[in-house]
Protein backbone atom coordinates (compact mmCIF):
# COMPACT_ATOMS: atom_id res chain seq x y z
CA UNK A 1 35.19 139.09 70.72
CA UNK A 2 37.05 138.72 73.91
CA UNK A 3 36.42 138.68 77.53
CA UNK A 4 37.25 142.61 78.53
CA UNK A 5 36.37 141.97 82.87
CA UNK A 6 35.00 139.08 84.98
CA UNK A 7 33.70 140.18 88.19
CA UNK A 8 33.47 138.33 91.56
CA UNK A 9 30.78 139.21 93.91
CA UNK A 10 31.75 137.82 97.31
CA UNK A 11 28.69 138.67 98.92
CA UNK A 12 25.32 139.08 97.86
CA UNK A 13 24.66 143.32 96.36
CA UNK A 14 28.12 144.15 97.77
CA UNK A 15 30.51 145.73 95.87
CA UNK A 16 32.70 142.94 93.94
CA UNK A 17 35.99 142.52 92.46
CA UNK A 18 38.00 142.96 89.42
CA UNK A 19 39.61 139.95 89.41
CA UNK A 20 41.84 138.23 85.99
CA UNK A 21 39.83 135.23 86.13
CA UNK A 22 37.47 132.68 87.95
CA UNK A 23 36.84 129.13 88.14
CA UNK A 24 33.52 127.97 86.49
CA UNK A 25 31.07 124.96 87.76
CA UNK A 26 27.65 124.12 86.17
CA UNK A 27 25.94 126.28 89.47
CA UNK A 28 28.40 129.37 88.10
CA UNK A 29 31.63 130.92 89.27
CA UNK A 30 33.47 129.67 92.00
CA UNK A 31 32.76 131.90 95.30
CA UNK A 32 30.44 134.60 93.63
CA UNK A 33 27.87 135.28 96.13
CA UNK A 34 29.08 133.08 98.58
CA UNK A 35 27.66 135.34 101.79
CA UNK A 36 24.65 137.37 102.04
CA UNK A 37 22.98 139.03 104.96
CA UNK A 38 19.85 138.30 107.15
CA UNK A 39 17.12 140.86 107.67
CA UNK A 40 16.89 140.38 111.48
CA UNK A 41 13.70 142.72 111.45
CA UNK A 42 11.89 141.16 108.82
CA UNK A 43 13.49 138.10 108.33
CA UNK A 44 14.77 136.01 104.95
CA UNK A 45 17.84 136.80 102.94
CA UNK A 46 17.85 140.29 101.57
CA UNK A 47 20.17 142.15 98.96
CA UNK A 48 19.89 145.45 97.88
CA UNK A 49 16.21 145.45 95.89
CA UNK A 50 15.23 145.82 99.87
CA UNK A 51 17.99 147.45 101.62
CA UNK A 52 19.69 149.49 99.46
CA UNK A 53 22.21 150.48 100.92
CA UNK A 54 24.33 147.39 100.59
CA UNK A 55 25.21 148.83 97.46
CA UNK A 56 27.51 150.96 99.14
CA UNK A 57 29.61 148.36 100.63
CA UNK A 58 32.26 146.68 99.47
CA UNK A 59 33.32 142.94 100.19
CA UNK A 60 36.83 140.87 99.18
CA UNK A 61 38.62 138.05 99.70
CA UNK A 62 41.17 137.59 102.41
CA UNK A 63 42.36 134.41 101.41
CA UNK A 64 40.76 131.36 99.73
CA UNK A 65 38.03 132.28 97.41
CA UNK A 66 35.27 131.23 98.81
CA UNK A 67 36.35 131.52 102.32
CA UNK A 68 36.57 134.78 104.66
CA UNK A 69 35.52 138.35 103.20
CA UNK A 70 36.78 141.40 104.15
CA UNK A 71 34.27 144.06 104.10
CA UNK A 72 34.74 147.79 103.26
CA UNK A 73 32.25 150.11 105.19
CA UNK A 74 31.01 153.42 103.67
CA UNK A 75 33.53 155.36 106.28
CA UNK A 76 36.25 153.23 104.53
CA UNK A 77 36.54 151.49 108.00
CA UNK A 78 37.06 147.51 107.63
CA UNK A 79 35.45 144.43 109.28
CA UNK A 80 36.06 140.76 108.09
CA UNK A 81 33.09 137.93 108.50
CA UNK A 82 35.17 136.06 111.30
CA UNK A 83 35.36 139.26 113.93
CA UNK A 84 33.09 139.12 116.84
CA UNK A 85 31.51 142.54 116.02
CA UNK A 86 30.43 142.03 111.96
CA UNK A 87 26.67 141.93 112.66
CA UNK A 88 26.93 144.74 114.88
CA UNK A 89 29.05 147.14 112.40
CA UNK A 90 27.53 146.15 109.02
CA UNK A 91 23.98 146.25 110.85
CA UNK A 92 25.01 150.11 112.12
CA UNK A 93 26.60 150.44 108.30
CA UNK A 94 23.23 149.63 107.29
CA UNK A 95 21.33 151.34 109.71
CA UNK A 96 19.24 147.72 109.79
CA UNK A 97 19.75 144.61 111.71
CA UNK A 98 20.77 141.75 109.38
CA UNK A 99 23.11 139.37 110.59
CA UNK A 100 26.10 138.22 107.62
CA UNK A 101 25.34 134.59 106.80
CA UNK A 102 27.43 131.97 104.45
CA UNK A 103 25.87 129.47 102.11
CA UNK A 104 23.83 126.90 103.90
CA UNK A 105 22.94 123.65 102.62
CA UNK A 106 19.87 123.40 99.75
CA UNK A 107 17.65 121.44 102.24
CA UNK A 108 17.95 124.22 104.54
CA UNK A 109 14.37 125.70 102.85
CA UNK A 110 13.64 128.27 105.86
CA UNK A 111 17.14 129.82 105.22
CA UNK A 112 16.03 130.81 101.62
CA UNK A 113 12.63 131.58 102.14
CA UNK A 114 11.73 134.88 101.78
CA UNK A 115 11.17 137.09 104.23
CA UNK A 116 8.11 139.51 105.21
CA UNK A 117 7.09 141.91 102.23
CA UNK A 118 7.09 145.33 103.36
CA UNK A 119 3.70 146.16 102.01
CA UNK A 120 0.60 143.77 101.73
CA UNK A 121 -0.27 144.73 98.45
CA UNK A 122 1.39 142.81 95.89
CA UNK A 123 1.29 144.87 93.34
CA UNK A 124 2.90 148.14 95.81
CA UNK A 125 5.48 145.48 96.67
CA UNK A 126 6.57 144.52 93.09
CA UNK A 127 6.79 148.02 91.51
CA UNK A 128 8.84 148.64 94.62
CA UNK A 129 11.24 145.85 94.07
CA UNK A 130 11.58 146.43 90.39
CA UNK A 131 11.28 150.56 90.82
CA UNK A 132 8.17 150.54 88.62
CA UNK A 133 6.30 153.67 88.31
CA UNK A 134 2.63 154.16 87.79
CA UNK A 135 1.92 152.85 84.25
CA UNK A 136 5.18 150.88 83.48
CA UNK A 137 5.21 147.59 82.85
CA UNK A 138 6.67 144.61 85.11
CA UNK A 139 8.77 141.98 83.80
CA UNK A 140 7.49 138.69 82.28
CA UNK A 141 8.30 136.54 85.68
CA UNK A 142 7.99 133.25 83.56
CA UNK A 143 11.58 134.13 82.79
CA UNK A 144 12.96 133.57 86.24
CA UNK A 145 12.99 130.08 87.88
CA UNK A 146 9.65 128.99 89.51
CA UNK A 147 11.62 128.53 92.81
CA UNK A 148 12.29 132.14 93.38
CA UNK A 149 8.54 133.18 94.15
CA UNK A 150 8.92 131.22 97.39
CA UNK A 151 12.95 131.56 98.47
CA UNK A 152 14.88 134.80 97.96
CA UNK A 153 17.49 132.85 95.89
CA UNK A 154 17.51 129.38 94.37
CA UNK A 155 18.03 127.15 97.69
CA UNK A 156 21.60 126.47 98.26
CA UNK A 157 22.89 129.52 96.23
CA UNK A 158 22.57 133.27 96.92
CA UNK A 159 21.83 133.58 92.97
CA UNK A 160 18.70 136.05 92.03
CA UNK A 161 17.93 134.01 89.54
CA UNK A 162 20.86 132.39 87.73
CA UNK A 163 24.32 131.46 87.55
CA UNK A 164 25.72 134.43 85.73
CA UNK A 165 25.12 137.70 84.37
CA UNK A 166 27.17 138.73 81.01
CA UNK A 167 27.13 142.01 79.32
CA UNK A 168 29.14 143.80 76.24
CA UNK A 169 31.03 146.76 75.77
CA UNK A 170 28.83 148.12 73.33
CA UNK A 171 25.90 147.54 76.00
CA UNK A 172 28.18 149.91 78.48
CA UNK A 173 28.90 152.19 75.48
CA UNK A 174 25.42 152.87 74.29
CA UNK A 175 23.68 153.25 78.01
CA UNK A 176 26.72 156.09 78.44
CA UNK A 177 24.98 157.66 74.68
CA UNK A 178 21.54 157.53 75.55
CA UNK A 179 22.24 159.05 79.06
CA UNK A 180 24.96 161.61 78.91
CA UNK A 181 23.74 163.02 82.24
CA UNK A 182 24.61 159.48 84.61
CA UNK A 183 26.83 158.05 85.15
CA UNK A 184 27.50 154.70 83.65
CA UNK A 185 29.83 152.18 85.48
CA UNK A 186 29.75 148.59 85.30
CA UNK A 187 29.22 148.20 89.02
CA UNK A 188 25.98 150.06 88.89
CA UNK A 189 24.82 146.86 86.48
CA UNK A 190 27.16 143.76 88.47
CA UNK A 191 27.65 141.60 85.31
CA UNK A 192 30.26 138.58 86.25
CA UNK A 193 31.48 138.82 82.79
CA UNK A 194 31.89 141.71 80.04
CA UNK A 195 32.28 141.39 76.72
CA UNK A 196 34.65 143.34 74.43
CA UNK A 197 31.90 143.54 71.50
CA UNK A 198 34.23 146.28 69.40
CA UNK A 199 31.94 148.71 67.26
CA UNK A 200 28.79 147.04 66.99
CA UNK A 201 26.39 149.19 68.25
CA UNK A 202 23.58 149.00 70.94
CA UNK A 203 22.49 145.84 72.64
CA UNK A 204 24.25 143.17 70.80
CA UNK A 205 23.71 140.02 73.87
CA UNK A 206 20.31 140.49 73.19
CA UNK A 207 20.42 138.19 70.39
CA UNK A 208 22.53 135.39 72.08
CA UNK A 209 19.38 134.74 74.05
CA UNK A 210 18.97 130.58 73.12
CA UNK A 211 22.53 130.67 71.71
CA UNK A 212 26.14 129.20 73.55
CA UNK A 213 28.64 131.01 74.23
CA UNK A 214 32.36 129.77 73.93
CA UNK A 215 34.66 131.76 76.32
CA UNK A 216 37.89 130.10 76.15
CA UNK A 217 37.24 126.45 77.09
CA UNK A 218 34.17 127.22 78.89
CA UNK A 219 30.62 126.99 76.50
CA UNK A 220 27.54 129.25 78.64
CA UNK A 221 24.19 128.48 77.77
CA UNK A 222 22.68 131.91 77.50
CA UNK A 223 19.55 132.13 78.37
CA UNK A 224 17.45 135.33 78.06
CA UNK A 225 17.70 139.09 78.46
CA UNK A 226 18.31 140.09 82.44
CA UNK A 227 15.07 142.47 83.69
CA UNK A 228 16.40 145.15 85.74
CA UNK A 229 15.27 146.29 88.89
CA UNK A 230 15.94 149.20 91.32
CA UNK A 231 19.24 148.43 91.66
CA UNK A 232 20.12 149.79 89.27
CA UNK A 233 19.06 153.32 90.38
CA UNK A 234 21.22 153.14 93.47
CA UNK A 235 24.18 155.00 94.67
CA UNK A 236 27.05 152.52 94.68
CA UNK A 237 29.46 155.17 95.81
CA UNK A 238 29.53 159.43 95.85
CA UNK A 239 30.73 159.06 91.88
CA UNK A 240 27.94 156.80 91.37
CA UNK A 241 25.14 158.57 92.56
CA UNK A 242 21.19 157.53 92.94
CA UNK A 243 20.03 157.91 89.77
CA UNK A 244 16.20 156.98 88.77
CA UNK A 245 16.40 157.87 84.94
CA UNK A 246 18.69 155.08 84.04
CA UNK A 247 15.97 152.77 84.96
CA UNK A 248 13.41 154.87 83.37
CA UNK A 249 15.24 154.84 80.13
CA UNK A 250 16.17 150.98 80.47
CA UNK A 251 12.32 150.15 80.72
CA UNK A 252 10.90 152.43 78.20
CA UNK A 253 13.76 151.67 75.27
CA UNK A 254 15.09 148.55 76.38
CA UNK A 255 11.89 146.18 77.05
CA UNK A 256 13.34 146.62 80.92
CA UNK A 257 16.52 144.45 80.27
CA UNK A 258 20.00 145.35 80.25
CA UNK A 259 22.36 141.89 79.67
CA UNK A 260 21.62 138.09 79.46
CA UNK A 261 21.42 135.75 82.04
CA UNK A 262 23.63 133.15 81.13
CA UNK A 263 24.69 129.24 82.75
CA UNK A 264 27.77 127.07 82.35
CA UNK A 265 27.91 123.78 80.30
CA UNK A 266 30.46 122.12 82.61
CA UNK A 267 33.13 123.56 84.05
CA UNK A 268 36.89 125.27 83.49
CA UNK A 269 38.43 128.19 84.09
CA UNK A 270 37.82 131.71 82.45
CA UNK A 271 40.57 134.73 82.09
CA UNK A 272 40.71 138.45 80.62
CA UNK A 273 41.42 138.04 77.31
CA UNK A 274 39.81 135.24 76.36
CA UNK A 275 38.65 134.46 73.17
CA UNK A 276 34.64 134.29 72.77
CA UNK A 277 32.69 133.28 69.97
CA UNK A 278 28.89 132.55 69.66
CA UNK A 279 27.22 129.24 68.34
């Protein structure tokens, strides 16, 4: 196996990058989710489970990684996080008032927390979040850290859950077979890293759940299969349209995951092309 993309996600359910390779530290890759935005109406950090339409923007790197993003608007107009106006364009973008933030510090605990729900039933609120309909199941939240039912994101990170997320070719392959109707691109699912998994067939990360992973010098501790949410459903871009039967057919035949959540075991550097083998 080899290492076929690695993704960067400057800021939090933006569009990413394609980038060669990324630097790795034991809290993930090196500025991957580095900004997010504010919900000014309802408050707490919010990606695009809640406003979905962040989906449809795009966010790079102007310089340092890490440092100031350039954002792409869905009128392919431009605004970067250090001009006076950002709040006001992605906010009109949006057609919400969030404000664009940077990481603050992990003691900051009212920065992570999460925001108002927009419903007072729970149980309306989760299906919402995950795009549950009537009968299907939820996903088993003992998998995500304990943290996350109080803060948006693990404090001091932007993270859903964890470091990374790490999918295979053959993943990619057999979503495009089982739905010949959607469309299948990798930045409808926003895996950091994908895995050139040849010819084996279906789900193969699935198994590397409890298992390391050694891409190039770099060992990840995977850790379980990655639930899936509305996200998924959204429309990233004209040629990636909304789309609710992906989800529908990622719950039913897929016990609602698509990819692993995986951490680092140190640090190093990771590249296209990399060899990966499984331990």
């Amino acid at each position: 196996m080899r290492v076929a993309e690695v993704w960067l996600y400057p800021v939090k359910s933006m569009i990413g990058e394609s980038v060669q390779g990324a630097d790795l530290t034991a809290v993930g890759m090196v500025g991957d989710r580095a900004w997010a935005v504010r919900d000014e109406e309802r408050g707490g950090i919010r990606g695009a489970k809640k406003i979905g339409e962040l989906m449809q923007l795009a966010a790079r790197y102007t310089g340092q990684v890490g440092g100031e993003v350039q954002i792409t608007l869905p009128d392919a107009g431009t605004v970067c996080s250090s001009d006076v106006d950002v709040n006001q364009r992605v906010s009109a973008a949006l057609q919400h008032s969030v404000t664009l933030w940077p990481l603050q510090p992990a003691t900051d605990l009212d920065h992570y927390r999460r925001g108002a729900p927009d419903s007072s039933d729970m149980m309306e609120e989760l299906n919402a979040v995950f795009g549950r309909e009537t009968g299907e199941p939820l996903p088993d939240f003992s998998v995500f850290p304990p943290e996350i039912m109080e803060f948006e994101s693990p404090p001091g990170t932007y993270l859903d859950a964890f470091p990374l997320l790490v999918m295979s070719t053959s993943a990619l392959r057999s979503l495009h077979d089982a739905l010949p109707d959607s469309t299948i691109d990798v930045r409808r699912f926003r895996p950091n890293i994908v895995i050139d998994t040849g010819d084996e067939p279906g789900h193969p990360e699935f198994a590397w759940a409890g298992r390391t992973l050694r891409v190039g010098a770099v060992d990840l501790e995977v850790i379980a299969a990655c639930p899936r949410c509305v996200m998924v459903t959204r429309e990233v871009t004209p040629d990636i349209p909304l789309d609710r039967t992906v989800l529908r057919h990622i719950v039913r035949d897929l016990d609602q995951n698509v990819g692993v959540y995986a951490r680092p075991v140190g640090g190093g550097r990771i590249a296209v092309g990399d060899h990966v083998t499984l331990s």
